[in-house]
Protein backbone atom coordinates (compact mmCIF):
# COMPACT_ATOMS: atom_id res chain seq x y z
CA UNK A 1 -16.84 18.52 7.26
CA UNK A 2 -15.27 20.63 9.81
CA UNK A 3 -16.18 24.23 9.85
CA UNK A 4 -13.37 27.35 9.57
CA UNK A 5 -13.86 28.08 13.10
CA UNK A 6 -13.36 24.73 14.33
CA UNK A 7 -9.86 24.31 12.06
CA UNK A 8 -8.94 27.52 13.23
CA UNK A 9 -9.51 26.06 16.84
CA UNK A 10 -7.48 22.94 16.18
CA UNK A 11 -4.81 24.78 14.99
CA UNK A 12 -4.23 27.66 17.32
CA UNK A 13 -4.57 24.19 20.22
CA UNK A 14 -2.47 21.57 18.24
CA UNK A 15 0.37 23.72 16.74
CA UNK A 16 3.22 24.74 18.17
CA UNK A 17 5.84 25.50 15.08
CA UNK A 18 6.16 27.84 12.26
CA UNK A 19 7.54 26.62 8.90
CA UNK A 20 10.37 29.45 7.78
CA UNK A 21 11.67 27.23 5.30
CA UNK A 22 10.83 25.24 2.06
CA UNK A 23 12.54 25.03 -0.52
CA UNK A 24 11.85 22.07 -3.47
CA UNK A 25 14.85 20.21 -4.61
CA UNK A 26 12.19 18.57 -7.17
CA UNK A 27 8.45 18.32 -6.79
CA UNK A 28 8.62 15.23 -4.79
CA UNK A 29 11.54 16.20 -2.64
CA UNK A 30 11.67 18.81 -0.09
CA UNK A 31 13.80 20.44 2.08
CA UNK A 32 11.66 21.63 5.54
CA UNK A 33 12.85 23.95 8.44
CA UNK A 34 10.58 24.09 11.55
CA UNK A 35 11.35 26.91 14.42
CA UNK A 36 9.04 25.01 17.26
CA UNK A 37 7.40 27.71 19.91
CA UNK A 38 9.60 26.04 22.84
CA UNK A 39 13.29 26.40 23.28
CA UNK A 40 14.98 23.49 21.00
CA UNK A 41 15.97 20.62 23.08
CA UNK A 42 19.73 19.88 23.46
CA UNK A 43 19.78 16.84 20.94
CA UNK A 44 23.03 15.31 19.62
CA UNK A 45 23.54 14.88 15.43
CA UNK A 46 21.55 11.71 14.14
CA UNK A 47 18.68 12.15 16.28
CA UNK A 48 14.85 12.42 15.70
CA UNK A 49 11.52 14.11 16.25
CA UNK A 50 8.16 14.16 15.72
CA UNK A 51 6.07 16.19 12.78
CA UNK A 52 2.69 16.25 12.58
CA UNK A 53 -0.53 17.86 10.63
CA UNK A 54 -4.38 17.52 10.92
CA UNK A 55 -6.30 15.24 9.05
CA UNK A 56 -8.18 18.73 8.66
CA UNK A 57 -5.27 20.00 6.34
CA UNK A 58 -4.98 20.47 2.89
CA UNK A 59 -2.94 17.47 0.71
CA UNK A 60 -1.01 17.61 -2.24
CA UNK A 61 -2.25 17.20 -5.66
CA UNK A 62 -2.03 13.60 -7.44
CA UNK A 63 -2.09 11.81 -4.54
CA UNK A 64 -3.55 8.62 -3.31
CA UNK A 65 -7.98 9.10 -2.53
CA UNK A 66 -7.82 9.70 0.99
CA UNK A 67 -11.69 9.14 2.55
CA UNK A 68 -12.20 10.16 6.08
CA UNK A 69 -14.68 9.28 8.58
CA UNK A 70 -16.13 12.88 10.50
CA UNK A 71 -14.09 11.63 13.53
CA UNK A 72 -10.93 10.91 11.46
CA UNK A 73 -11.34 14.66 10.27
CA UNK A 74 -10.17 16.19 14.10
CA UNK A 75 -7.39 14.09 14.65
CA UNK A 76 -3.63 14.69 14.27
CA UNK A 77 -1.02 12.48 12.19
CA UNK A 78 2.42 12.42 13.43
CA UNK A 79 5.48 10.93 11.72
CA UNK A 80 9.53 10.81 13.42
CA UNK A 81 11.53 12.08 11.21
CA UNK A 82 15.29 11.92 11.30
CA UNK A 83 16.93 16.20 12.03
CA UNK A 84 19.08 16.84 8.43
CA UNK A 85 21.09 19.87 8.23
CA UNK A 86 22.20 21.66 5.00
CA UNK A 87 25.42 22.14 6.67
CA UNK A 88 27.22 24.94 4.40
CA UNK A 89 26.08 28.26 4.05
CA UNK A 90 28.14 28.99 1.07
CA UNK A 91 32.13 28.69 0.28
CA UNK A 92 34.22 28.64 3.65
CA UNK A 93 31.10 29.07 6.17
CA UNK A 94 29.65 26.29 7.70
CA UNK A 95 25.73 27.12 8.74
CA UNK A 96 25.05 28.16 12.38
CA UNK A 97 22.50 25.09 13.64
CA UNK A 98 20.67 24.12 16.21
CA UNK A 99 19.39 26.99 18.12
CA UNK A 100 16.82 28.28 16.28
CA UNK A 101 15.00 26.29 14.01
CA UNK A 102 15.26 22.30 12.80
CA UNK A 103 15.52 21.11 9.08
CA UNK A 104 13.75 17.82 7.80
CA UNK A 105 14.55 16.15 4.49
CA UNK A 106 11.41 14.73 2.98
CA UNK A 107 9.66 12.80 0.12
CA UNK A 108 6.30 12.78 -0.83
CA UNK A 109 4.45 9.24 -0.89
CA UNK A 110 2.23 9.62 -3.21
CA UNK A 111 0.12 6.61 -2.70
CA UNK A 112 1.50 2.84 -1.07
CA UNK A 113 1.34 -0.64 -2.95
CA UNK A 114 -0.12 -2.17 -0.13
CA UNK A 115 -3.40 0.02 -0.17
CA UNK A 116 -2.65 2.01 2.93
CA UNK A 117 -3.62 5.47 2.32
CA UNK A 118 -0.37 8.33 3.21
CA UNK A 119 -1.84 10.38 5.79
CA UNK A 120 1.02 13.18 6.62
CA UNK A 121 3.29 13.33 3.64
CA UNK A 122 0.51 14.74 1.01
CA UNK A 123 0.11 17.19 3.57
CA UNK A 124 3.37 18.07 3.90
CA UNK A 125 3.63 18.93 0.64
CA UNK A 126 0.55 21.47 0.64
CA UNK A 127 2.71 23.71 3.22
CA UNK A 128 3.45 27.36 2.41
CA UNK A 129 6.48 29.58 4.44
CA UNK A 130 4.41 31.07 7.54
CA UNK A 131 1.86 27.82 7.81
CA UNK A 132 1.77 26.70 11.57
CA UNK A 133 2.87 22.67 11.92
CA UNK A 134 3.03 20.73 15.38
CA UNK A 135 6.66 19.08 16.42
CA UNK A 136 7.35 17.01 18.95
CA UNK A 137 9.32 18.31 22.12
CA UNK A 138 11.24 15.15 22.81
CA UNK A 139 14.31 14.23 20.33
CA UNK A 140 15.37 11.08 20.62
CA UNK A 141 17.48 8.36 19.43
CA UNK A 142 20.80 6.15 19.76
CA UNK A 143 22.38 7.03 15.99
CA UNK A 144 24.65 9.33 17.24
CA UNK A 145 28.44 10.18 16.92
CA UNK A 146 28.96 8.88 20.44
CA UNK A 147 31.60 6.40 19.27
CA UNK A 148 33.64 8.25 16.56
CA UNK A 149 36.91 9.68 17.96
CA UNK A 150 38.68 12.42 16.17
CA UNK A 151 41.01 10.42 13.97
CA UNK A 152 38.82 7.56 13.26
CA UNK A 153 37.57 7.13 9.80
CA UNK A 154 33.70 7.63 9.06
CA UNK A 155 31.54 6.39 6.23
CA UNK A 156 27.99 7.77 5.79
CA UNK A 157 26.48 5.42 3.35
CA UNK A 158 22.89 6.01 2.82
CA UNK A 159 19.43 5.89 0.81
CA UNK A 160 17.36 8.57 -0.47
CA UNK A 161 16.49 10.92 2.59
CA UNK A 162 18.02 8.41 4.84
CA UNK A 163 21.07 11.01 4.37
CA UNK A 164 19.39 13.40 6.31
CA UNK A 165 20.98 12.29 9.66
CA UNK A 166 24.05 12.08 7.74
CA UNK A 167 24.20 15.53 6.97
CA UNK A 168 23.59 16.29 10.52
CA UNK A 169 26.35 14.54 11.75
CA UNK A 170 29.28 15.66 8.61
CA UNK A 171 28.06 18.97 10.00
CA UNK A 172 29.22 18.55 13.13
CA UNK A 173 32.19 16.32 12.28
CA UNK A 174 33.35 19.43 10.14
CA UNK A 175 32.74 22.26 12.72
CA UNK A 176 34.59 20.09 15.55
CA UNK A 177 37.69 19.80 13.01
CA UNK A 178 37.52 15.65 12.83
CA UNK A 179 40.76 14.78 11.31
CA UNK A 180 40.13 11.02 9.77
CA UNK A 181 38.88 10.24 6.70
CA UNK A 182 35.44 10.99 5.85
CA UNK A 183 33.07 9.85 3.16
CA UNK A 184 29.12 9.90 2.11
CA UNK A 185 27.84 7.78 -0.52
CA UNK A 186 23.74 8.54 -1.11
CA UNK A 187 22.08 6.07 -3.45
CA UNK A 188 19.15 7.02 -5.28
CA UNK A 189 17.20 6.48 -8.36
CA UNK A 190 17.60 10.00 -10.25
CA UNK A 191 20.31 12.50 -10.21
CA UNK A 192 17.26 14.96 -9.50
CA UNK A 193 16.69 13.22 -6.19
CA UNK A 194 19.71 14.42 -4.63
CA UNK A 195 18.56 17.53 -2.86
CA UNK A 196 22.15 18.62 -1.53
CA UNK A 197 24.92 17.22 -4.16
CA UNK A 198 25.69 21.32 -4.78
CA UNK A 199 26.57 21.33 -1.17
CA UNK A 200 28.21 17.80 -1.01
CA UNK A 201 30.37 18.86 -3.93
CA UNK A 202 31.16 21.64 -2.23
CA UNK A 203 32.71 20.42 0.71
CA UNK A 204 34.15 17.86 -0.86
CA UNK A 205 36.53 20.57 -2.74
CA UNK A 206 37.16 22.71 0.89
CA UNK A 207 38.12 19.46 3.10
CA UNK A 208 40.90 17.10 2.01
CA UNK A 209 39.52 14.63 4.32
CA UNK A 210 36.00 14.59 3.04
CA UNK A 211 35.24 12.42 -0.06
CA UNK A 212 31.45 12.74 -1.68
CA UNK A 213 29.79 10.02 -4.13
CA UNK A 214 26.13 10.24 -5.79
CA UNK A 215 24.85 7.01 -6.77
CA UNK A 216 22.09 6.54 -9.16
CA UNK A 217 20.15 3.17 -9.82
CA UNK A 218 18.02 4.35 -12.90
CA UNK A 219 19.86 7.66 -14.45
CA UNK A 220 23.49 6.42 -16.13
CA UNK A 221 25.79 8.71 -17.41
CA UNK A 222 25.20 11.31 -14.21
CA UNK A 223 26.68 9.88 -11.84
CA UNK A 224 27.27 6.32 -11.19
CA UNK A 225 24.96 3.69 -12.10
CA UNK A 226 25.61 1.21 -8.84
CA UNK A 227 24.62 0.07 -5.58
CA UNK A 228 26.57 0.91 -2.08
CA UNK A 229 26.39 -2.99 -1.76
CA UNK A 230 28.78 -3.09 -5.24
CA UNK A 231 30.99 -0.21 -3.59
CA UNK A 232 31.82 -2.49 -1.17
CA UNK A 233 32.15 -5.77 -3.07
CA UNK A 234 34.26 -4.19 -6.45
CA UNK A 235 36.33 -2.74 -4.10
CA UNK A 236 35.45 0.89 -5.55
CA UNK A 237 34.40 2.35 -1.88
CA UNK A 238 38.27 1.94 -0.72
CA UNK A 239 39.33 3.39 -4.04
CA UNK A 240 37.60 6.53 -3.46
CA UNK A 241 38.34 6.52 0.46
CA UNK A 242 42.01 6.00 -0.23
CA UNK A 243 42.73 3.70 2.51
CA UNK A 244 41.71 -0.08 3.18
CA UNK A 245 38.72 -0.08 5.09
CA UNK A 246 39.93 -1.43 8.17
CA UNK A 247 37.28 -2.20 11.49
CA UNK A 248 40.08 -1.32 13.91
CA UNK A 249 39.99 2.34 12.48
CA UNK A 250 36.15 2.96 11.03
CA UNK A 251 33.14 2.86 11.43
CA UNK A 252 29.91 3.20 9.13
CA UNK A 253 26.91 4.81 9.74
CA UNK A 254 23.94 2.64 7.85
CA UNK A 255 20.30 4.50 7.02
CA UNK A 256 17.70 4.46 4.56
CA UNK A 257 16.46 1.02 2.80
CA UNK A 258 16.33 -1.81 5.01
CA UNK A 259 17.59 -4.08 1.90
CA UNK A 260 20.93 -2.07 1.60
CA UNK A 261 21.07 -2.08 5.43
CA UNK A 262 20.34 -5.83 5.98
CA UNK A 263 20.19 -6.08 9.37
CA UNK A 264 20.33 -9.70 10.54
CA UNK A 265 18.32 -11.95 12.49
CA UNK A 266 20.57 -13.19 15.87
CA UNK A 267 19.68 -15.80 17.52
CA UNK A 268 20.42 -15.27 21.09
CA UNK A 269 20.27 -18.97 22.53
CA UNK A 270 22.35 -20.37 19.76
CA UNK A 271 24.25 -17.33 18.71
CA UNK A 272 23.63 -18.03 15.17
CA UNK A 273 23.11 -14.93 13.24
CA UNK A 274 21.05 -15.40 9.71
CA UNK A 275 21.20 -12.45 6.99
CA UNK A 276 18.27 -11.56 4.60
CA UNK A 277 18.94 -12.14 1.03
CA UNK A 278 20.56 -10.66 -1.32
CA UNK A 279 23.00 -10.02 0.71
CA UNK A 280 22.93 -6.16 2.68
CA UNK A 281 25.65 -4.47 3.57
CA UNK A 282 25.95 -5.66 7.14
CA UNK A 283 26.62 -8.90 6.25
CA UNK A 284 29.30 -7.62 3.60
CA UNK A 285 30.90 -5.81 6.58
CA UNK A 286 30.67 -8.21 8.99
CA UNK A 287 32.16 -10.88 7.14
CA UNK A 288 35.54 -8.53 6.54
CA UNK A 289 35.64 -8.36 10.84
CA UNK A 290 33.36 -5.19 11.43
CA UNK A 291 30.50 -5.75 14.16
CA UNK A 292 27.04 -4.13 13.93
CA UNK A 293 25.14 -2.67 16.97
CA UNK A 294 23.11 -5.17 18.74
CA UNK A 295 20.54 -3.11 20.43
CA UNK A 296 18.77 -5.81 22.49
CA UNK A 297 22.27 -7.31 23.69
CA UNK A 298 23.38 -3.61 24.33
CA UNK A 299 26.29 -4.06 21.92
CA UNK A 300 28.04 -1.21 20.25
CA UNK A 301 30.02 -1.89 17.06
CA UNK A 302 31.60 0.03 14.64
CA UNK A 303 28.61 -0.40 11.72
CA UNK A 304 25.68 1.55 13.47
CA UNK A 305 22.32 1.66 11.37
CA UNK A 306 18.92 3.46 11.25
CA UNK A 307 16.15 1.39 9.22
CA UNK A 308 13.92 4.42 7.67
CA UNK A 309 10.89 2.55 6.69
């Protein structure tokens, strides 16, 4: 067990942010803002960093048994995590972002099916306003807006926290003054697991252009009891956008559950391209003419994705 003095060593050498924000959208479920010690890297909307805490911290109560060897006890866990952004500061005024602090969207895992122990989210969840954290000084990442142009349509369709680079980029969509079509559809189990529907609702009432659904998979009755994949298939996700969702004039922005995603498997020799099962919505897309990204054959499309687990 490490001693006081030797945590309060590993701290003062290992950290190099300050949480100023936390607030709970349910126990599970937080909302994070980190203002690192270094100047915040210019980063684009969609990227990722780094968070990590000592093995030495504190975890969360009802979690999975963690047991630790002594030399376990001194190391550091690190996780990426995609940059959210609460993106309204209240009626009319969209937040001012970027320069001094970052904001993470984050669930606890309380303990895995496969045995593996969760090392940083526990911890996580033990943090208090003022407690010192360590972030990474590199963001990173090729989910960005880089293809959108201003009159293009965008749909953020998305998983539990994989709306946090969503919210990122419909930030900065609405402060540049995008003029297409824009819609979010987040997908989760429980109404209580959507951390910013107040804001979401919000915006959707100030921009004419900006169109918000909640899913729920468990929780009928408050909001809708589907799957993005039956958005797409029912022919609902057009209703609500208000226009056919044409390739030539979109393109969707894919992150959270790699089943909803369903990125395929391409065959490069043969060109033959085989889709997991049930079907994802890449392979619901692709089949109406829309392309997906093809990072190893450097290929841009107009459905870009970001697997979160």
């Amino acid at each position: 067990m490490l001693t006081p003095d030797a945590i309060a060593e590993l701290r003062g050498r290992r950290y190099n942010g300050t949480v100023v924000h936390l607030r709970r959208a349910n126990p599970d479920l937080m909302i994070l803002r980190v203002r690192p010690d270094f100047p915040i890297p210019a980063h684009k909307p969609g990227q990722y960093c780094s968070l990590g805490l000592g093995f030495w911290e504190p975890r969360a109560e009802g979690c999975q048994v963690e047991t630790l060897t002594p030399e376990e006890q001194a190391k550091l866990v690190r996780r990426a995590y995609s940059i959210s952004c609460s993106i309204s500061e209240g009626p009319g005024r969209l937040v001012e972002y970027g320069a001094e602090f970052l904001e993470f969207y984050i669930v606890l895992v309380r303990e895995n099916a496969d045995g593996r122990v969760p090392a940083l989210t526990p911890r996580l969840f033990a943090l208090k306003g003022g407690d010192r954290i360590n972030i990474g000084d590199k963001i990173s990442g090729m989910y960005t807006l880089d293809p959108v142009q201003s009159d293009d349509t965008v749909l953020f369709l998305g998983t539990g926290t994989g709306e946090a680079p969503h919210n990122y980029m419909l930030w900065e969509l609405l402060r540049r003054g995008h003029s297409g079509r824009i819609l979010t559809a987040t997908c989760v189990r429980y109404a209580r697991d959507l951390g910013y529907l107040a804001t979401h609702r919000r915006l959707a009432e100030e921009y004419p252009n900006y169109t918000y659904l909640p899913l729920t998979t468990r929780e009928p009755g408050v909001t809708k009891k589907a799957y993005i994949q039956d958005l797409i298939t029912d022919g609902e996700l057009e209703h609500h956008l208000g226009e056919p969702l044409e390739p030539a004039r979109a393109h969707v922005y894919l992150c959270g559950n790699p089943k909803m995603i369903g990125v395929p498997h391409r065959d490069r020799a043969t060109g033959g391209v085989t889709y997991p099962q049930p079907a994802g919505v890449i392979e619901l897309l692709e089949a109406r003419g829309f392309k997906a990204d093809v990072s190893a054959a450097k290929f841009k499309g107009n459905v870009h994705f970001e697997e979160y687990w």
